[in-house]
PDB file of N, CA and C in Angstrom:
ATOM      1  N   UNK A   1       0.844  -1.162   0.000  1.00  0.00           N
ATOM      2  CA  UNK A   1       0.000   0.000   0.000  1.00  0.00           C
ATOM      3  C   UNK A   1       0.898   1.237   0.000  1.00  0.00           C
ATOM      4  N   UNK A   2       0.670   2.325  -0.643  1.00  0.00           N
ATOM      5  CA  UNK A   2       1.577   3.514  -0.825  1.00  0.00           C
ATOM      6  C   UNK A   2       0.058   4.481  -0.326  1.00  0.00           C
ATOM      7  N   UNK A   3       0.842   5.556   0.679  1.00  0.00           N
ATOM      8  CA  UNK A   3      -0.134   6.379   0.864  1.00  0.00           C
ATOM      9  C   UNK A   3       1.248   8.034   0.383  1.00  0.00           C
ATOM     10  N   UNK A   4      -0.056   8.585  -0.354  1.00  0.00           N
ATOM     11  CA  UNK A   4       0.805   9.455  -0.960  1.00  0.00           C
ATOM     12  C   UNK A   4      -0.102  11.149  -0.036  1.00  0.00           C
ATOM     13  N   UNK A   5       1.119  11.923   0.146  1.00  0.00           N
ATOM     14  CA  UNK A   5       0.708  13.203   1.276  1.00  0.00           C
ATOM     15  C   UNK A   5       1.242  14.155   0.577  1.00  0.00           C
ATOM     16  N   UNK A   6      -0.202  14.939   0.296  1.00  0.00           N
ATOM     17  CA  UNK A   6       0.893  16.771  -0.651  1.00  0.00           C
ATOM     18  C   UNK A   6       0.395  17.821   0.934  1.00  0.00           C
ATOM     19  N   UNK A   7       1.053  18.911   0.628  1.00  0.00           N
ATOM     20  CA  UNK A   7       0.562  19.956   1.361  1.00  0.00           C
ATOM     21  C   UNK A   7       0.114  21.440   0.524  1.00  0.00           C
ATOM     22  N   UNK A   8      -0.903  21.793   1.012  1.00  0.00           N
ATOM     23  CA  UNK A   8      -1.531  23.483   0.654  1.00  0.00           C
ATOM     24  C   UNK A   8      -0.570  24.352   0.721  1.00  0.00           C
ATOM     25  N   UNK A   9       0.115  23.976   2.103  1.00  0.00           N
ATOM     26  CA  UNK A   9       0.495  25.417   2.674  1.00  0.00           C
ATOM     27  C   UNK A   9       0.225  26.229   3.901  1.00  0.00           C
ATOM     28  N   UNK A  10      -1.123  25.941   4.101  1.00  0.00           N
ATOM     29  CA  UNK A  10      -2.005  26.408   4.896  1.00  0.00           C
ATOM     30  C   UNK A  10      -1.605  25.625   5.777  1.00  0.00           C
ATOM     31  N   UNK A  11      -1.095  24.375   6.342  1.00  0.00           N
ATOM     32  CA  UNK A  11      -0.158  23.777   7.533  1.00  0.00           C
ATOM     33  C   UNK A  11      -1.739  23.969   8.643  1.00  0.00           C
ATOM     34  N   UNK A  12      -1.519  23.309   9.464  1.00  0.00           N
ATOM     35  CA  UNK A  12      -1.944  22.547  11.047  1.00  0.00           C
ATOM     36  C   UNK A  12      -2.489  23.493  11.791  1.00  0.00           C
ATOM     37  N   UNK A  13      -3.324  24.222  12.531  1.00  0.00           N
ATOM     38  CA  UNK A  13      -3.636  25.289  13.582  1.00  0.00           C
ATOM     39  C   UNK A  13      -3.744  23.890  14.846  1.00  0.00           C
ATOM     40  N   UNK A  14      -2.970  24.397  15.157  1.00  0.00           N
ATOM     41  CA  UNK A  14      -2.974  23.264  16.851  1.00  0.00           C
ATOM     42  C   UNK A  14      -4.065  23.612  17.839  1.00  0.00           C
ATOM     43  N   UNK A  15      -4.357  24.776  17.777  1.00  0.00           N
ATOM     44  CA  UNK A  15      -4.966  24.957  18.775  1.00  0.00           C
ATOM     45  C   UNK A  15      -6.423  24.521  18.295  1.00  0.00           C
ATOM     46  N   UNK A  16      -6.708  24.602  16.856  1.00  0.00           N
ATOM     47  CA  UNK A  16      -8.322  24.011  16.738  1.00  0.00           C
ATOM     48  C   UNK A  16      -8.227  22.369  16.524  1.00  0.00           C
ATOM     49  N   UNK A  17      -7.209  21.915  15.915  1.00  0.00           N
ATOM     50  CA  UNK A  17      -6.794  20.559  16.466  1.00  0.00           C
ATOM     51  C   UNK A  17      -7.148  19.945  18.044  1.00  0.00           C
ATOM     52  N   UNK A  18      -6.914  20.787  19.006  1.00  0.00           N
ATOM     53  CA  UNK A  18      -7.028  20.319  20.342  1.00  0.00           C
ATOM     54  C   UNK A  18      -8.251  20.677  20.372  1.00  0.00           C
ATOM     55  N   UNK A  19      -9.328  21.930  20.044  1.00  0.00           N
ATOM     56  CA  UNK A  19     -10.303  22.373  20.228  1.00  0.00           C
ATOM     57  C   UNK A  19     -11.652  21.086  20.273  1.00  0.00           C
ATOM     58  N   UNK A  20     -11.031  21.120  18.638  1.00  0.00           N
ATOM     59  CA  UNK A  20     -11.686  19.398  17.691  1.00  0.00           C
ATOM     60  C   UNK A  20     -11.760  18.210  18.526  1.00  0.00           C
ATOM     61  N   UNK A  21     -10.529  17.811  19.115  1.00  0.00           N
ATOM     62  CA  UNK A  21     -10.325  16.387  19.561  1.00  0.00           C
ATOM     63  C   UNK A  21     -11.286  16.529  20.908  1.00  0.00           C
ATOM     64  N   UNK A  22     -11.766  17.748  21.470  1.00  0.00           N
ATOM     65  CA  UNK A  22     -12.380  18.379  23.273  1.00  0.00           C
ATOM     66  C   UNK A  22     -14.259  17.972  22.369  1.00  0.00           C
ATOM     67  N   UNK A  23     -14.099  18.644  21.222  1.00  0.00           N
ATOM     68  CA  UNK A  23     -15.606  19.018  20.883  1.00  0.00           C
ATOM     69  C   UNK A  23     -15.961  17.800  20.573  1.00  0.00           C
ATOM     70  N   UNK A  24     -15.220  17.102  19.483  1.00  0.00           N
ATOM     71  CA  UNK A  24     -16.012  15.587  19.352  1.00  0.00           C
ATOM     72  C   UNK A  24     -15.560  14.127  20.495  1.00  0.00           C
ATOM     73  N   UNK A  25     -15.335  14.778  21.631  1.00  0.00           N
ATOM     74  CA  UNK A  25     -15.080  14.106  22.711  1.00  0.00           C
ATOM     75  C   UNK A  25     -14.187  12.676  22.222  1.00  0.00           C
ATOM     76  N   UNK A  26     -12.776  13.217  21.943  1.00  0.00           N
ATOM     77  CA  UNK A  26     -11.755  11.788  21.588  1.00  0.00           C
ATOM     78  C   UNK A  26     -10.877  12.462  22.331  1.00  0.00           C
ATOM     79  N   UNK A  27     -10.559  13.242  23.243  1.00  0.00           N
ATOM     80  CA  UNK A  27      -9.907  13.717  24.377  1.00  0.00           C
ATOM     81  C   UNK A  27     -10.613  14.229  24.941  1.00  0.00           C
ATOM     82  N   UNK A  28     -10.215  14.712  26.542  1.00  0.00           N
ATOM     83  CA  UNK A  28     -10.505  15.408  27.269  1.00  0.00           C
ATOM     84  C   UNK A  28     -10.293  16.751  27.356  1.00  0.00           C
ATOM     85  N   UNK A  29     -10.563  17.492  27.708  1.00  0.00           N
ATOM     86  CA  UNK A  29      -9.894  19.163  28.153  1.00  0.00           C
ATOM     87  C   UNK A  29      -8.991  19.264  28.744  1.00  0.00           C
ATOM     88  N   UNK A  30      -8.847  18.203  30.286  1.00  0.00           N
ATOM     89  CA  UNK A  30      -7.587  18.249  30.905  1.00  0.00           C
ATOM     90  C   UNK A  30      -6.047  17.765  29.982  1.00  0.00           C
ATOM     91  N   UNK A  31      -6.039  16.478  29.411  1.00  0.00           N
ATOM     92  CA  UNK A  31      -5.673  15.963  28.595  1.00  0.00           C
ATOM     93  C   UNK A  31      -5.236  16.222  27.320  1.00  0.00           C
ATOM     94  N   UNK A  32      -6.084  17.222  26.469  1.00  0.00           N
ATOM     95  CA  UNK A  32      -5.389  18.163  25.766  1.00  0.00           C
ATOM     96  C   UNK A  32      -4.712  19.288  26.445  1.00  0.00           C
ATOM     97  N   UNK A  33      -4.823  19.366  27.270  1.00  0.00           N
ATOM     98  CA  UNK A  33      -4.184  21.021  28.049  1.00  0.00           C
ATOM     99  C   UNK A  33      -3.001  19.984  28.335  1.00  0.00           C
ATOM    100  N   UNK A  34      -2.588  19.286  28.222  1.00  0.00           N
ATOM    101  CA  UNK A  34      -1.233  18.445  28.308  1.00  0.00           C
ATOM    102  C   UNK A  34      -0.032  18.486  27.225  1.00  0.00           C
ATOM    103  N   UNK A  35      -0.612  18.839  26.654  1.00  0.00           N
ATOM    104  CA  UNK A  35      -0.037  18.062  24.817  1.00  0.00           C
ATOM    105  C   UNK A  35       1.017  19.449  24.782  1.00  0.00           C
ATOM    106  N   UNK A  36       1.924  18.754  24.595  1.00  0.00           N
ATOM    107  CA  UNK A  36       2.715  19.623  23.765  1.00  0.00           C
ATOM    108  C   UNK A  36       2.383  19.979  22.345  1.00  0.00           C
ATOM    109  N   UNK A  37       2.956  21.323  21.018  1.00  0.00           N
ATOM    110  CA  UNK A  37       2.486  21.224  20.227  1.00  0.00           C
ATOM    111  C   UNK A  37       2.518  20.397  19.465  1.00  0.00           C
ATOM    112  N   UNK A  38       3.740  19.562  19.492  1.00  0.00           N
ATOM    113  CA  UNK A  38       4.187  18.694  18.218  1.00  0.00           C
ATOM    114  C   UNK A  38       2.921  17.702  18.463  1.00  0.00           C
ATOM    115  N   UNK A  39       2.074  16.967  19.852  1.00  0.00           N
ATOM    116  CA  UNK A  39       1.567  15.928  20.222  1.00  0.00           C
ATOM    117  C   UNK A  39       0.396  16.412  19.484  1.00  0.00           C
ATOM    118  N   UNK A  40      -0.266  18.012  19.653  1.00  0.00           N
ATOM    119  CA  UNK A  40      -1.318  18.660  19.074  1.00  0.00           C
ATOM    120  C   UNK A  40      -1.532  18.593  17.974  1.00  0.00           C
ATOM    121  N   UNK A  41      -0.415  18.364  17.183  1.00  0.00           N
ATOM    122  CA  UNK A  41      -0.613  18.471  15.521  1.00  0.00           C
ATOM    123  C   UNK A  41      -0.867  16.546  15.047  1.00  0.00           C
ATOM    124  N   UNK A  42      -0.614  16.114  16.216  1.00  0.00           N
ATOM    125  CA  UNK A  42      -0.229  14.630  15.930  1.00  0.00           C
ATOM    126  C   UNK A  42      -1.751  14.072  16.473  1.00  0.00           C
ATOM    127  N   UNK A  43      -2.651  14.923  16.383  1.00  0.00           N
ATOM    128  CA  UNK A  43      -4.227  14.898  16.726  1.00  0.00           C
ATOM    129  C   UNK A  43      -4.980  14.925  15.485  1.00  0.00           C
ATOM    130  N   UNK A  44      -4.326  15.049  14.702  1.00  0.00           N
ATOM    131  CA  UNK A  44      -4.484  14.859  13.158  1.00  0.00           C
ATOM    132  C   UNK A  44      -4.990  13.194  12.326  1.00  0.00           C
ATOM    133  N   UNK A  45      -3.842  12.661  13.048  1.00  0.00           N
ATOM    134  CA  UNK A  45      -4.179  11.118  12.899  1.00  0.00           C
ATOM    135  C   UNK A  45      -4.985  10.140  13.507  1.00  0.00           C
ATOM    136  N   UNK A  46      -5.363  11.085  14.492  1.00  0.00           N
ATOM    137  CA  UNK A  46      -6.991  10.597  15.112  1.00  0.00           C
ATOM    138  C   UNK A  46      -7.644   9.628  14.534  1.00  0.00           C
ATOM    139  N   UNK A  47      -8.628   8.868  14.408  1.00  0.00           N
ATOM    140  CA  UNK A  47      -9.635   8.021  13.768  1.00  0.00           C
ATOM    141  C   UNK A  47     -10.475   9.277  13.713  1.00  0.00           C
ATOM    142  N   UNK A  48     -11.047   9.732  12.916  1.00  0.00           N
ATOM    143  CA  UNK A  48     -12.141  11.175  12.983  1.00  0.00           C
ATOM    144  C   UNK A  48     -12.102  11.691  13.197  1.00  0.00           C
ATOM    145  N   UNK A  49     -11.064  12.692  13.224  1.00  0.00           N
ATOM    146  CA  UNK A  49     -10.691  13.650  13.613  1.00  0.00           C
ATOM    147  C   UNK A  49     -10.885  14.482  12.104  1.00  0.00           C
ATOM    148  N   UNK A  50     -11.498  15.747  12.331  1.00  0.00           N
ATOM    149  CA  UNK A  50     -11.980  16.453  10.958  1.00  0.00           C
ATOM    150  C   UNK A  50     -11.991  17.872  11.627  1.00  0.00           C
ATOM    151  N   UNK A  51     -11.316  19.272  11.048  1.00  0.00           N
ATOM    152  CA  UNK A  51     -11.702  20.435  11.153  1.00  0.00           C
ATOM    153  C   UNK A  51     -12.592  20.688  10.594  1.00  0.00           C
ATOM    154  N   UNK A  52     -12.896  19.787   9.508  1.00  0.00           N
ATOM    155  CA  UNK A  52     -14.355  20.692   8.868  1.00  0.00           C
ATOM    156  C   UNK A  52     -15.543  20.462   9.651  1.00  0.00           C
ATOM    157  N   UNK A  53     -16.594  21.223   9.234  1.00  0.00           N
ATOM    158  CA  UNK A  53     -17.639  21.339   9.545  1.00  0.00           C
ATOM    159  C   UNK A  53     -18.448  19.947   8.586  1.00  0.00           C
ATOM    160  N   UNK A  54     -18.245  19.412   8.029  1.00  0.00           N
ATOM    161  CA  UNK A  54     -18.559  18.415   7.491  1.00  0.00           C
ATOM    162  C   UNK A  54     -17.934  17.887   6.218  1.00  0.00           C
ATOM    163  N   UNK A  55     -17.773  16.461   6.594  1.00  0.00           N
ATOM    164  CA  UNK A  55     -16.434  15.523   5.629  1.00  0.00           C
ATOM    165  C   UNK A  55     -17.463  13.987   5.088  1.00  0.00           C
ATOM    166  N   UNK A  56     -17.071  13.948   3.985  1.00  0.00           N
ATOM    167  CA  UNK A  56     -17.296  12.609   3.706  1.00  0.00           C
ATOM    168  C   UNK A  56     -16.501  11.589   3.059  1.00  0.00           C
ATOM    169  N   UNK A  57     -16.815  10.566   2.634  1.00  0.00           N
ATOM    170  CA  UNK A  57     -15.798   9.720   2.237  1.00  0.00           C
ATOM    171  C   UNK A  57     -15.281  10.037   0.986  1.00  0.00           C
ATOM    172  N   UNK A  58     -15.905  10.696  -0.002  1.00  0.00           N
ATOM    173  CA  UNK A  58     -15.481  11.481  -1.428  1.00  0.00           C
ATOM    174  C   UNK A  58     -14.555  12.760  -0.715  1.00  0.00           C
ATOM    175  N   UNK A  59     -15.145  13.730  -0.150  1.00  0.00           N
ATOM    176  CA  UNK A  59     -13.959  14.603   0.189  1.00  0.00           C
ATOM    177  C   UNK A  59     -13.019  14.939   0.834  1.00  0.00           C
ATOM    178  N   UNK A  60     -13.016  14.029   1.570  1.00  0.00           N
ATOM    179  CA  UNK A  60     -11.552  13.325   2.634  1.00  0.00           C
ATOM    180  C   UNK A  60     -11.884  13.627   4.408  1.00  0.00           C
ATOM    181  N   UNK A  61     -10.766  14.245   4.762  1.00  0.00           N
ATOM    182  CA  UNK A  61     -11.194  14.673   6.341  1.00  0.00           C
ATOM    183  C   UNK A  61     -11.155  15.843   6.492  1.00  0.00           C
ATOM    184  N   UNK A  62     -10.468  16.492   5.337  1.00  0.00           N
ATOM    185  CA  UNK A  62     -10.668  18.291   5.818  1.00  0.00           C
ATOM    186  C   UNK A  62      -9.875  18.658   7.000  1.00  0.00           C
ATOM    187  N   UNK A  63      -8.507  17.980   7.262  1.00  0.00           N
ATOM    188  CA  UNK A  63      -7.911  18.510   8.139  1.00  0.00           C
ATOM    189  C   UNK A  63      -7.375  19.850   8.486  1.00  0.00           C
ATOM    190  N   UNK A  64      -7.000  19.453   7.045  1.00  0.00           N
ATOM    191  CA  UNK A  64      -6.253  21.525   7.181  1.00  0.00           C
ATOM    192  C   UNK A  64      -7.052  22.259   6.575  1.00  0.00           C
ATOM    193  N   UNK A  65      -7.796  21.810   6.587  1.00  0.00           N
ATOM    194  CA  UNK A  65      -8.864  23.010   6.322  1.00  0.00           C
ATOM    195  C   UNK A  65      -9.470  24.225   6.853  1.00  0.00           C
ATOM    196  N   UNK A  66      -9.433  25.069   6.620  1.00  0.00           N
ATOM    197  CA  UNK A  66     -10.416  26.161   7.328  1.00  0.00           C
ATOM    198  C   UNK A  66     -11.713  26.684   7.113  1.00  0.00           C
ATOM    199  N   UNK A  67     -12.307  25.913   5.852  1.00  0.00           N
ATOM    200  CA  UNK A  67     -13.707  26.620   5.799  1.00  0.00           C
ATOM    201  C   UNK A  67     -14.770  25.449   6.410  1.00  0.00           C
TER     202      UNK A  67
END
């Protein structure tokens, strides 16, 4: 299996990363208030973990996304 990764540009906001992982309850609040940033960005690889406001299986997870 080859998994192939480009980037935008637009790169990681950690802090809505941690926001994300608090709101769809796959961490805690205390627990993210732990994380260093590098661990914050590494909240990415979550199982469901999505910044968007809504993702599906055609348009991926919308990580770095901002709209």
């Amino acid at each position: 299996m080859l998994v192939e990764v480009s980037d935008d540009g637009a790169g990681f906001d950690a802090r809505r990363l941690r926001r994300r992982a608090v709101d769809m309850g796959l961490l805690s609040a205390e627990k993210v208030a732990e994380l260093t940033e590098q661990q914050s960005y590494e909240l990415a690889f979550l199982p469901g973990l999505s910044t968007r406001a809504e993702a599906t299986d055609l348009s991926g997870r919308g990580v770095g996304s901002t709209r």
